[in-house]
PDB file of N, CA and C in Angstrom:
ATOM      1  N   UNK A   1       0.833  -1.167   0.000  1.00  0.00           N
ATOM      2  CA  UNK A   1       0.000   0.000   0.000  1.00  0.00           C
ATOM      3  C   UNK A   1       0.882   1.236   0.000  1.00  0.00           C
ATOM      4  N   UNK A   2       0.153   2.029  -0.529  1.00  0.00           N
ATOM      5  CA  UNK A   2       1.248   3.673  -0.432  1.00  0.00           C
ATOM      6  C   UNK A   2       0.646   4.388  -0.116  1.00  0.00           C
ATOM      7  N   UNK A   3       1.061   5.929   0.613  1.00  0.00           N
ATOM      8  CA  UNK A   3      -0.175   6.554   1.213  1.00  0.00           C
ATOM      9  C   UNK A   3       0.909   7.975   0.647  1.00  0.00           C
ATOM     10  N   UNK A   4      -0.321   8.963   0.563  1.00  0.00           N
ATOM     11  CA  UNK A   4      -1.542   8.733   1.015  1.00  0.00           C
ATOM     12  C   UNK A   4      -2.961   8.516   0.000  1.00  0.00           C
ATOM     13  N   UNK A   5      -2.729   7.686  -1.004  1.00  0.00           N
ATOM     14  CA  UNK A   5      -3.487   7.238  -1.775  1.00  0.00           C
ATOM     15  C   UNK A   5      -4.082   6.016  -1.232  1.00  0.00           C
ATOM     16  N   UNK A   6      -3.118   4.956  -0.778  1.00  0.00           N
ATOM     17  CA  UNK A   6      -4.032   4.111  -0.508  1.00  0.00           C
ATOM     18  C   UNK A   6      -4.591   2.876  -1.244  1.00  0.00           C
ATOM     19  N   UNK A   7      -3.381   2.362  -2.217  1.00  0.00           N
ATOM     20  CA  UNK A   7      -3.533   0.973  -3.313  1.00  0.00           C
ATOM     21  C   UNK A   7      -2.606   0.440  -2.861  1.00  0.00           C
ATOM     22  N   UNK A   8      -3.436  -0.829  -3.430  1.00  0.00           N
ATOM     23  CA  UNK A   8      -2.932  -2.440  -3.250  1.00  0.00           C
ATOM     24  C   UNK A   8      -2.332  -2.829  -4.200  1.00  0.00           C
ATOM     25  N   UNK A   9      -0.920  -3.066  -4.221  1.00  0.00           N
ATOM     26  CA  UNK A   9      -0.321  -3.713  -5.341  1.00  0.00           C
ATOM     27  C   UNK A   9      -0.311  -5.466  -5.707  1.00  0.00           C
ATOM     28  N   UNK A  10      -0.660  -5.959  -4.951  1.00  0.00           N
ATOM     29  CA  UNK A  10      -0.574  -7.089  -4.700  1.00  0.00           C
ATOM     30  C   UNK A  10      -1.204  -7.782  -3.063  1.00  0.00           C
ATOM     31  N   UNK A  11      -0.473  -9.502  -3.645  1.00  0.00           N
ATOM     32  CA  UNK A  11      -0.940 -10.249  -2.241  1.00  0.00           C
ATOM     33  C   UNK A  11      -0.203 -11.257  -1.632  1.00  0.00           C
ATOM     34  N   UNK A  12       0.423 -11.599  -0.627  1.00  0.00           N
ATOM     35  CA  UNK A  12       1.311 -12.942  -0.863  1.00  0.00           C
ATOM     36  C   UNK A  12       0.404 -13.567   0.207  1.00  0.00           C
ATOM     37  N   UNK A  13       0.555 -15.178   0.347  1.00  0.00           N
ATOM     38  CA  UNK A  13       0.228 -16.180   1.286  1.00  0.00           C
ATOM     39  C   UNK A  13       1.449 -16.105   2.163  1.00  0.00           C
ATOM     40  N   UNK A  14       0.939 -16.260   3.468  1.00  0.00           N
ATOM     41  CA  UNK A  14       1.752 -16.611   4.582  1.00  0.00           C
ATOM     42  C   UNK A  14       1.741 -17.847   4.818  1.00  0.00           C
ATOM     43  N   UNK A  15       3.181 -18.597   4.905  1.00  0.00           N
ATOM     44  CA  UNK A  15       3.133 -19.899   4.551  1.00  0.00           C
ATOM     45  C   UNK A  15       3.248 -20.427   6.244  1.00  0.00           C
ATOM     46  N   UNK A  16       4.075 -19.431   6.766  1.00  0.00           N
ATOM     47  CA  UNK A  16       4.114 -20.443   7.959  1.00  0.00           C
ATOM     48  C   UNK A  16       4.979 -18.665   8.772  1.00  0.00           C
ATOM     49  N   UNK A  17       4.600 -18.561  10.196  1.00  0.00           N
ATOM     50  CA  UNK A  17       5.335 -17.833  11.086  1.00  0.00           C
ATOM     51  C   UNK A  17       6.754 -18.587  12.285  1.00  0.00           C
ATOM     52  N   UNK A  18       7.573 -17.256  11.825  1.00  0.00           N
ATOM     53  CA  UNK A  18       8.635 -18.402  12.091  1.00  0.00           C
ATOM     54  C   UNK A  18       9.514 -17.342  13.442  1.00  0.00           C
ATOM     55  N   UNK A  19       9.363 -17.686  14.833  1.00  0.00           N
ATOM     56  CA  UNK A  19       9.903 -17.748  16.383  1.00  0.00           C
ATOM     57  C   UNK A  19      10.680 -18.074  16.590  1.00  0.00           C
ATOM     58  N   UNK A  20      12.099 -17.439  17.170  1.00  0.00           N
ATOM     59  CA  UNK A  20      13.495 -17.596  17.055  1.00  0.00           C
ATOM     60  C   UNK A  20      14.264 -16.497  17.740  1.00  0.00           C
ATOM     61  N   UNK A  21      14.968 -17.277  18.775  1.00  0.00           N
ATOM     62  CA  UNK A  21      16.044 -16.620  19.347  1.00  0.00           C
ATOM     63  C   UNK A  21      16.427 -15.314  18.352  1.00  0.00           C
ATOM     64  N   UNK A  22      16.756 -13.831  18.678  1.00  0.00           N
ATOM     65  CA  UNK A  22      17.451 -13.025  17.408  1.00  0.00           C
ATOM     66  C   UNK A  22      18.260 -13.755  16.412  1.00  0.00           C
ATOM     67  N   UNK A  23      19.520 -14.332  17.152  1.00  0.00           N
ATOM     68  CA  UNK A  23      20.709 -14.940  16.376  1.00  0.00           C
ATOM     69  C   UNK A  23      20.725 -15.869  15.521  1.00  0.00           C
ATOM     70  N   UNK A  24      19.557 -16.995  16.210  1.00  0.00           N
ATOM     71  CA  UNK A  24      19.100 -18.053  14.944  1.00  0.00           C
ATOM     72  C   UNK A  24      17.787 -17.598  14.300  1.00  0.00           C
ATOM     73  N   UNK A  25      17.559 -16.803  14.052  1.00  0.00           N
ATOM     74  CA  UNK A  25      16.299 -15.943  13.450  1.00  0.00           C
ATOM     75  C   UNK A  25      17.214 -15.554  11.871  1.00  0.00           C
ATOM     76  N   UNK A  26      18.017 -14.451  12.487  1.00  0.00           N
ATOM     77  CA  UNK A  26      18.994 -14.378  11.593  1.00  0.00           C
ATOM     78  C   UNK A  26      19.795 -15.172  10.909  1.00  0.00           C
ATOM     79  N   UNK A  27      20.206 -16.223  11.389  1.00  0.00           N
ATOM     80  CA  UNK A  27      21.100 -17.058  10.272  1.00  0.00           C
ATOM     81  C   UNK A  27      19.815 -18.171   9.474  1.00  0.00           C
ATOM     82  N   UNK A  28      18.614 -18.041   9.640  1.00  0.00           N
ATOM     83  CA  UNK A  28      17.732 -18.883   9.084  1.00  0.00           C
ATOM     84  C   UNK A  28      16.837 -18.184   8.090  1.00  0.00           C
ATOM     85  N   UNK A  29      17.125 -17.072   7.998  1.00  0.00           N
ATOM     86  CA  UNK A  29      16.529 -16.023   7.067  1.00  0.00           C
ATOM     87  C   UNK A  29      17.509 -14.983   6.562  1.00  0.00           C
ATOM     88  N   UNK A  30      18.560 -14.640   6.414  1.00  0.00           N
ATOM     89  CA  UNK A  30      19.705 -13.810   6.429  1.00  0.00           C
ATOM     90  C   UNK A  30      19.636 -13.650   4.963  1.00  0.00           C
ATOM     91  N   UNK A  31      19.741 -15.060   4.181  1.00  0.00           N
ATOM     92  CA  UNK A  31      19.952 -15.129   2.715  1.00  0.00           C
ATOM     93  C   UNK A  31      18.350 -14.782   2.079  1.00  0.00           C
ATOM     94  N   UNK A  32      17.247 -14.272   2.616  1.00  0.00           N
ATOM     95  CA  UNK A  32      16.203 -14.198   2.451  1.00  0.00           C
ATOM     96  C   UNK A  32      15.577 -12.767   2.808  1.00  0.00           C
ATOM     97  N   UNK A  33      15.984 -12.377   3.807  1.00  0.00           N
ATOM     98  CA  UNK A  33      15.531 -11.441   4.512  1.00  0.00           C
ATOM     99  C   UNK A  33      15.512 -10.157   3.904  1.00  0.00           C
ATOM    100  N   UNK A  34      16.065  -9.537   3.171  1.00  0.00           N
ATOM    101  CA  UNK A  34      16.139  -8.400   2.289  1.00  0.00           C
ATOM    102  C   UNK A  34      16.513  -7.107   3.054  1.00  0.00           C
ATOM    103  N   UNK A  35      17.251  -7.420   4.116  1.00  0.00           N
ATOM    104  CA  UNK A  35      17.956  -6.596   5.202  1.00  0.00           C
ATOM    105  C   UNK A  35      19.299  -7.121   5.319  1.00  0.00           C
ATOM    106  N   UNK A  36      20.054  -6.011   5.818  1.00  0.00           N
ATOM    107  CA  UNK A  36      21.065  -6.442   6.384  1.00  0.00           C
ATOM    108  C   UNK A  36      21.535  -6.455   7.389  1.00  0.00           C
ATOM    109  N   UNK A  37      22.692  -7.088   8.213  1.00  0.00           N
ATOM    110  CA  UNK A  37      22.532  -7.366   9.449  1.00  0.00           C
ATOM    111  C   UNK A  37      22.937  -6.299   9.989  1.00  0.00           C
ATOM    112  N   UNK A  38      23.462  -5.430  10.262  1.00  0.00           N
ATOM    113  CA  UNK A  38      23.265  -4.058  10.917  1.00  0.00           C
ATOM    114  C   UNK A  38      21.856  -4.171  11.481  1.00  0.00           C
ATOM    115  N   UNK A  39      21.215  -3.759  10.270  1.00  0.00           N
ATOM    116  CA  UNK A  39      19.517  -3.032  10.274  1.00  0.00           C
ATOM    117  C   UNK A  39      18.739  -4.195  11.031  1.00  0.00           C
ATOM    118  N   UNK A  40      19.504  -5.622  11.052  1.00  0.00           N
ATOM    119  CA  UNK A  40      18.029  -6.639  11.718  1.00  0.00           C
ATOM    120  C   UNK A  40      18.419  -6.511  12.916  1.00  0.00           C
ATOM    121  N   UNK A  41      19.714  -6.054  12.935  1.00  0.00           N
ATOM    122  CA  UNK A  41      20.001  -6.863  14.532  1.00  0.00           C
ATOM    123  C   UNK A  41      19.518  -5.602  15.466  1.00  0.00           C
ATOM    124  N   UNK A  42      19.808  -4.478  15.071  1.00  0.00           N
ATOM    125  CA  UNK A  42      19.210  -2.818  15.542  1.00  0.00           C
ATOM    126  C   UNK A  42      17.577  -3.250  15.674  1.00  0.00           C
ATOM    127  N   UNK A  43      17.124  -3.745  14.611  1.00  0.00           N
ATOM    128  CA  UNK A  43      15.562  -3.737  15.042  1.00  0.00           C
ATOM    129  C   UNK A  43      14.966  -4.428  15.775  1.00  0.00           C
ATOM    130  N   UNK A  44      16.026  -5.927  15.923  1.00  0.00           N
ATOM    131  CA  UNK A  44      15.697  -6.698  17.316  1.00  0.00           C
ATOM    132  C   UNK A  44      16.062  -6.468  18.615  1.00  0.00           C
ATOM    133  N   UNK A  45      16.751  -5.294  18.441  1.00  0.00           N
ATOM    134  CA  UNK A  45      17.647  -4.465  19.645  1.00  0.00           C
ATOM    135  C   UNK A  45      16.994  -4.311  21.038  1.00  0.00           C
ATOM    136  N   UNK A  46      17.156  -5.183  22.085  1.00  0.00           N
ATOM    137  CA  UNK A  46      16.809  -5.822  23.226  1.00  0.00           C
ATOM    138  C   UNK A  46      15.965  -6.786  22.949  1.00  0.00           C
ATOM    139  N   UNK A  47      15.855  -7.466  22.589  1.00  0.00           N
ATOM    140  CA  UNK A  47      14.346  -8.267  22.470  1.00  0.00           C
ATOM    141  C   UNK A  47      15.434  -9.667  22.212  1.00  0.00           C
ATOM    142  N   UNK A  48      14.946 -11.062  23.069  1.00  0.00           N
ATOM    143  CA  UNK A  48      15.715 -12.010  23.314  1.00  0.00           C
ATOM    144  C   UNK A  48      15.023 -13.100  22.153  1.00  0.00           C
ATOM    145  N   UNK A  49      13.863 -12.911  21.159  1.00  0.00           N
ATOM    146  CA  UNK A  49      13.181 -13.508  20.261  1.00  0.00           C
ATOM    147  C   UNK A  49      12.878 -12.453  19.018  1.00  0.00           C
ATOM    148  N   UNK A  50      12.417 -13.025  17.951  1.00  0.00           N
ATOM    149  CA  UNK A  50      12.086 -12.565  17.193  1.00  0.00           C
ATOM    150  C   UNK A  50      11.096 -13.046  16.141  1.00  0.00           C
ATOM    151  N   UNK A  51      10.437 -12.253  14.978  1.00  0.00           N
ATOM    152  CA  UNK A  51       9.297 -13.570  14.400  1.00  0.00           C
ATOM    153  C   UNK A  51       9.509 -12.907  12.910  1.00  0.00           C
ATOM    154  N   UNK A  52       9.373 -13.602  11.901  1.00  0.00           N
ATOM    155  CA  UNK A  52       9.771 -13.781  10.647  1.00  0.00           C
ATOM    156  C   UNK A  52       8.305 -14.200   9.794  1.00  0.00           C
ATOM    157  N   UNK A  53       8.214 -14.002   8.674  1.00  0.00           N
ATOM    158  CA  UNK A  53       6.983 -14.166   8.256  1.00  0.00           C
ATOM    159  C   UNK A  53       7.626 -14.991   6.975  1.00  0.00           C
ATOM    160  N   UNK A  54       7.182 -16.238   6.785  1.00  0.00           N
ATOM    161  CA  UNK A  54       7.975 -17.006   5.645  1.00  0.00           C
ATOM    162  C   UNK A  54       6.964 -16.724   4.690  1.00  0.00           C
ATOM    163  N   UNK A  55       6.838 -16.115   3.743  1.00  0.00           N
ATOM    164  CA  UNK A  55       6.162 -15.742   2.110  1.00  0.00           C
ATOM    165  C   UNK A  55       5.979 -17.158   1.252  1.00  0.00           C
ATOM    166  N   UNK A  56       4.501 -17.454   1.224  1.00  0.00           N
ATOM    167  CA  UNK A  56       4.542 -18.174  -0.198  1.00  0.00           C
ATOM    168  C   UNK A  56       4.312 -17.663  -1.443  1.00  0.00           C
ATOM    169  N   UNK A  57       3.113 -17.898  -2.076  1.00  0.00           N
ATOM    170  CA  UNK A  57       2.341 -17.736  -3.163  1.00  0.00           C
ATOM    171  C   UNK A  57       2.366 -15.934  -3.436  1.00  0.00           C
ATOM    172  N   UNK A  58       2.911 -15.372  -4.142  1.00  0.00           N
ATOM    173  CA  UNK A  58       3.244 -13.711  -4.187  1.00  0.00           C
ATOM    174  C   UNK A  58       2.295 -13.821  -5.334  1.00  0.00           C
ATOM    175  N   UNK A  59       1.464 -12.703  -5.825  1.00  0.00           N
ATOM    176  CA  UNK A  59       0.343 -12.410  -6.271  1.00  0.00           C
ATOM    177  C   UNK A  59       0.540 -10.686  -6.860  1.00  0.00           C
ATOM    178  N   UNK A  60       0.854 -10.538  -8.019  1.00  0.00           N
ATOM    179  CA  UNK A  60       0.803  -8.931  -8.111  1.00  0.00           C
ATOM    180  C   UNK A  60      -0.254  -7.890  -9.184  1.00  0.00           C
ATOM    181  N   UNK A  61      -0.613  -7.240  -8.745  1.00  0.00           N
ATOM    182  CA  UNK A  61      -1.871  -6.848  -9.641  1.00  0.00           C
ATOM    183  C   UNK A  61      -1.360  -5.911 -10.918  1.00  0.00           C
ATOM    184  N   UNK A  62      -1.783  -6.085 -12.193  1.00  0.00           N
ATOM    185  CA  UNK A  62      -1.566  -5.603 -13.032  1.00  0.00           C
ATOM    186  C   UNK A  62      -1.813  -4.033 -13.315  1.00  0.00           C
ATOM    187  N   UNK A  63      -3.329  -3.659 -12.151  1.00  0.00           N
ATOM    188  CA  UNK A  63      -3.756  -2.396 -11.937  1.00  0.00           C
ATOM    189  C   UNK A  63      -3.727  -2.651 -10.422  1.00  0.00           C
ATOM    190  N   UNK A  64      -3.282  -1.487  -9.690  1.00  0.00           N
ATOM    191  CA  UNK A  64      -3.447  -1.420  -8.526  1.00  0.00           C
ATOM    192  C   UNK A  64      -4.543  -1.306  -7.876  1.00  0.00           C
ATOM    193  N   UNK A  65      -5.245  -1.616  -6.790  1.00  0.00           N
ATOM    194  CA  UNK A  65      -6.786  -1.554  -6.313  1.00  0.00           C
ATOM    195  C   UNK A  65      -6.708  -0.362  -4.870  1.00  0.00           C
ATOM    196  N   UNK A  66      -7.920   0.215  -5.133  1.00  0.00           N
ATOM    197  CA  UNK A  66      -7.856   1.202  -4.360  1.00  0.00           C
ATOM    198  C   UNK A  66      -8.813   0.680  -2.677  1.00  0.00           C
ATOM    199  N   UNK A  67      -7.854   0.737  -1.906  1.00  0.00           N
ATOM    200  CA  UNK A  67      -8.340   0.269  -0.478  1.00  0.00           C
ATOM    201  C   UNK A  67     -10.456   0.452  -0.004  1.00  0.00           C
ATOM    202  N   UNK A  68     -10.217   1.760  -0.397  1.00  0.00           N
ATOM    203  CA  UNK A  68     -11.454   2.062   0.024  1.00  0.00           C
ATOM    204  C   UNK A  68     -12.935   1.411  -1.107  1.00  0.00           C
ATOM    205  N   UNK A  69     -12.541   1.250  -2.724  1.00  0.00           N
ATOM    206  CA  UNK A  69     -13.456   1.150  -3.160  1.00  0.00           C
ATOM    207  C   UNK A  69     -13.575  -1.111  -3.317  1.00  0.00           C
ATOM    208  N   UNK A  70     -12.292  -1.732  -3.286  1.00  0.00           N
ATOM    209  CA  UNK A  70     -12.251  -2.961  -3.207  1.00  0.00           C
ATOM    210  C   UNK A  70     -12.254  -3.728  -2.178  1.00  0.00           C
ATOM    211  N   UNK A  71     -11.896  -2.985  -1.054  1.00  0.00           N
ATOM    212  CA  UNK A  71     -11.724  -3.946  -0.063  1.00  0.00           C
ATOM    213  C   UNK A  71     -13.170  -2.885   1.437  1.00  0.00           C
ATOM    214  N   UNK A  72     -13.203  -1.969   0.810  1.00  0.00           N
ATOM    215  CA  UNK A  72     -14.235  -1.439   2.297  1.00  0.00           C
ATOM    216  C   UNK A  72     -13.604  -0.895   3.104  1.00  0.00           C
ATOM    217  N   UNK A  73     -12.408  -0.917   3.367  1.00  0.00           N
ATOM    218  CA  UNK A  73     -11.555   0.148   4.525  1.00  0.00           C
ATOM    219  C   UNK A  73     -11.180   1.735   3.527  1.00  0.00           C
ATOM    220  N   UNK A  74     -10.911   2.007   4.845  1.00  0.00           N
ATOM    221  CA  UNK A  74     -10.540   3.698   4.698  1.00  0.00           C
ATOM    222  C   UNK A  74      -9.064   3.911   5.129  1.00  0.00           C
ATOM    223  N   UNK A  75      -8.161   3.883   4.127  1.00  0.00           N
ATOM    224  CA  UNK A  75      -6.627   4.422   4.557  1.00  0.00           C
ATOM    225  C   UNK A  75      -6.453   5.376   5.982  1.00  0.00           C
ATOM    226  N   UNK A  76      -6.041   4.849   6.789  1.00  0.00           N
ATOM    227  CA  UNK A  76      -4.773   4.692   6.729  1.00  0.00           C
ATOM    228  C   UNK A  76      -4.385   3.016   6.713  1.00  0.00           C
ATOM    229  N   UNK A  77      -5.443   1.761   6.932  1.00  0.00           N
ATOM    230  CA  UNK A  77      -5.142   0.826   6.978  1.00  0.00           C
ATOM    231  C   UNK A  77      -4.201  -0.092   6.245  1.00  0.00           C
ATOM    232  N   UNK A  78      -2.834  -0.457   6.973  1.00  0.00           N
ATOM    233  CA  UNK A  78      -2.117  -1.082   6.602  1.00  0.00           C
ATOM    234  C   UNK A  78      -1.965  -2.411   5.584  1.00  0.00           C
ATOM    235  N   UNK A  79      -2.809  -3.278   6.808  1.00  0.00           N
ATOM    236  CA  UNK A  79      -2.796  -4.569   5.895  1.00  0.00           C
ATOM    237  C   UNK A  79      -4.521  -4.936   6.273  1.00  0.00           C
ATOM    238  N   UNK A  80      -5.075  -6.171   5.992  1.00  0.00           N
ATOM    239  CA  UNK A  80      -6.223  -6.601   5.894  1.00  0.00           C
ATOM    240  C   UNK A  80      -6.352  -7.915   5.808  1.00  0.00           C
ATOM    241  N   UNK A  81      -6.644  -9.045   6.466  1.00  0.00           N
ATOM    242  CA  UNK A  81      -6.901 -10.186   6.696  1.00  0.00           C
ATOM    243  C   UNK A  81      -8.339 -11.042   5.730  1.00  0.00           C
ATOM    244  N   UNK A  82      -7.830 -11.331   4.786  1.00  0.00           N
ATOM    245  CA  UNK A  82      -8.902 -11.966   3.763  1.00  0.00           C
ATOM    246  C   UNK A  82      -8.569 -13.578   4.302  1.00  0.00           C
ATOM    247  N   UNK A  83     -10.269 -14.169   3.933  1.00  0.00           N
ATOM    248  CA  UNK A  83     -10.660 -15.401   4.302  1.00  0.00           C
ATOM    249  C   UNK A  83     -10.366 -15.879   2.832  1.00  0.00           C
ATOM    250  N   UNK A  84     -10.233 -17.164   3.082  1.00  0.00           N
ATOM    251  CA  UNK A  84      -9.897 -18.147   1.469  1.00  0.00           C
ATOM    252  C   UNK A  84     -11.254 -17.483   0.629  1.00  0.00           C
ATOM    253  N   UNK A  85     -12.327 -17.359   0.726  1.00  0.00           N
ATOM    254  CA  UNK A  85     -12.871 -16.982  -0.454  1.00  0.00           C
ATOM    255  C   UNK A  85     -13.248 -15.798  -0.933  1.00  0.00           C
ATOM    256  N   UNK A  86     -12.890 -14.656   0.129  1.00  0.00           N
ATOM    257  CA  UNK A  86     -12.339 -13.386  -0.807  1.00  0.00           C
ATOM    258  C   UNK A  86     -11.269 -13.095  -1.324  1.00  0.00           C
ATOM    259  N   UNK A  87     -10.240 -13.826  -0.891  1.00  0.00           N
ATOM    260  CA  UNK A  87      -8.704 -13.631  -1.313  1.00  0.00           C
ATOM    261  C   UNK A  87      -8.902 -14.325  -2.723  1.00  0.00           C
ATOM    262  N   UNK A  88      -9.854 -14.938  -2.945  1.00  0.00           N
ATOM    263  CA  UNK A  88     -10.061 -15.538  -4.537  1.00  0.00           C
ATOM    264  C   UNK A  88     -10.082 -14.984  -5.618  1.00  0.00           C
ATOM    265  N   UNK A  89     -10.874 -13.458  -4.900  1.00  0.00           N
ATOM    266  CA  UNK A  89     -11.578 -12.768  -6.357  1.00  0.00           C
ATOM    267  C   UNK A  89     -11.309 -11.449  -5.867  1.00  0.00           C
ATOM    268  N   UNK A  90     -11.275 -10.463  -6.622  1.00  0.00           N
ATOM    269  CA  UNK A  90     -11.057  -8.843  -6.274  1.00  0.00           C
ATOM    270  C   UNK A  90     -12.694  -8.347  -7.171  1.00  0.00           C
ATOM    271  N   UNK A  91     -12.868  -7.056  -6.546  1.00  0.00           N
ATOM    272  CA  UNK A  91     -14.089  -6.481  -7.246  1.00  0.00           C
ATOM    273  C   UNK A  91     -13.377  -5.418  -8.087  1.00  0.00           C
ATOM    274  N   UNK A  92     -13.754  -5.397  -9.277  1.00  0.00           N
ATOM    275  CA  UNK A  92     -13.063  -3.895 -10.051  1.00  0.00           C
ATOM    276  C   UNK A  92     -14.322  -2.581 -10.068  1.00  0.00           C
ATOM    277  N   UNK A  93     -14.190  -1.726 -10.616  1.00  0.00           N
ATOM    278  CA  UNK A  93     -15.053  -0.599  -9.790  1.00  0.00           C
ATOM    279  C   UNK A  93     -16.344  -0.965 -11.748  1.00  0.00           C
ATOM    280  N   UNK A  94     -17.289  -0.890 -10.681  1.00  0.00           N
ATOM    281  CA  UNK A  94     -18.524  -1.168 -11.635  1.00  0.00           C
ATOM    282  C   UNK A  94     -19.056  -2.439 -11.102  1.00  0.00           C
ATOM    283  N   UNK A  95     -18.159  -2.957  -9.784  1.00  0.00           N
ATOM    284  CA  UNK A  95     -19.066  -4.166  -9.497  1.00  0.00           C
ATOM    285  C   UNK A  95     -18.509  -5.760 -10.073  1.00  0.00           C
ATOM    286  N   UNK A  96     -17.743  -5.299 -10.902  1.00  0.00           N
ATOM    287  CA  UNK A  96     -16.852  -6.838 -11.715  1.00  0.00           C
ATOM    288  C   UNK A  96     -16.028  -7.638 -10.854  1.00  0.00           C
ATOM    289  N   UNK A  97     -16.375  -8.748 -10.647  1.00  0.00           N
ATOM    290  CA  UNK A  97     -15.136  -9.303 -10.224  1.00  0.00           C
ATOM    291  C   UNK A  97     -14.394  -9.819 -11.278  1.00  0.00           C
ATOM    292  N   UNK A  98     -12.809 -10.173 -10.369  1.00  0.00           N
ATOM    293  CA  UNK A  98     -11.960 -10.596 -11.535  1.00  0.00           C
ATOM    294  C   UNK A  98     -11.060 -11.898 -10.669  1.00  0.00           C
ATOM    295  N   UNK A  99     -11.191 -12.416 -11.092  1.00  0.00           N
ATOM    296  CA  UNK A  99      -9.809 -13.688 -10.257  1.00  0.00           C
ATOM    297  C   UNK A  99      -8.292 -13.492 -10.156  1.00  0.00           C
ATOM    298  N   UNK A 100      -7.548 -12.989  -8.869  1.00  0.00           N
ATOM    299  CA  UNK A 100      -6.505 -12.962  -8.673  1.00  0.00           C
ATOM    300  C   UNK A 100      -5.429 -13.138  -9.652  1.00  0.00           C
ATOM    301  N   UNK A 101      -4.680 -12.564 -10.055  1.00  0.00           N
ATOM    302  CA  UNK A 101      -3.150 -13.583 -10.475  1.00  0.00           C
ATOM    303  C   UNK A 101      -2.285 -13.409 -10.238  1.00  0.00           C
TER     304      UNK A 101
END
C-alpha cells in the first residue's frame, strides 16, 4: 500500500510464522531477509526472540486496487486479513469481479 493514496499492489500467502532466538532468526533467514545485518540486529535491539513471516504464493496486480473502493476500509489501513474466499476474487469498480493472479 502507499499513502496517502491508498492501493494495493498485490498479495502474498503466509506460509508459515517463524519464532526464534534473534541470532538463529537471523542465520535462518539472512539469505532471504532483504535486510542487512546491521539493520536486523538494531531492530531486534533488546528483544531475546524474534518472528519472521515465511512468504509463499506472491500475487501482483496488473492495476493497482484502491483500499477504500475494493476492499471497504478507509486508509490509513495497513494490511487486511482476507478469508480463502475473498482472497479468490477482487471487485473492479462497476461491481466486476476478476480472479486474482
Amino acid at each position: 500500500m502507499t499513502n496517502p493514496v491508498g492501493m494495493v499492489f498485490g498479495e502474498f500467502e503466509v506460509r508459515t510464522i517463524i519464532r526464534d532466538t534473534v541470532g538463529a532468526l537471523w542465520n535462518r533467514t539472512k539469505s532471504v531477509a532483504g535486510i542487512d545485518k546491521e539493520r536486523f540486529f538494531k531492530y531486534f535491539k533488546g528483544r531475546a526472540h524474534g518472528y519472521a513471516i515465511q512468504v509463499g504464493d506472491i500475487r501482483t496486480y496488473q492495476e493497482p486496487l484502491r483500499l477504500d473502493e475494493h476492499f471497504g476500509v478507509k486508509p490509513p489501513q495497513s494490511f487486511l486479513y482476507l478469508d480463502d474466499a475473498s482472497s479468490n476474487r477482487r471487485h473492479q469498480p462497476g461491481g466486476q469481479a476478476r480472479q486474482a493472479q
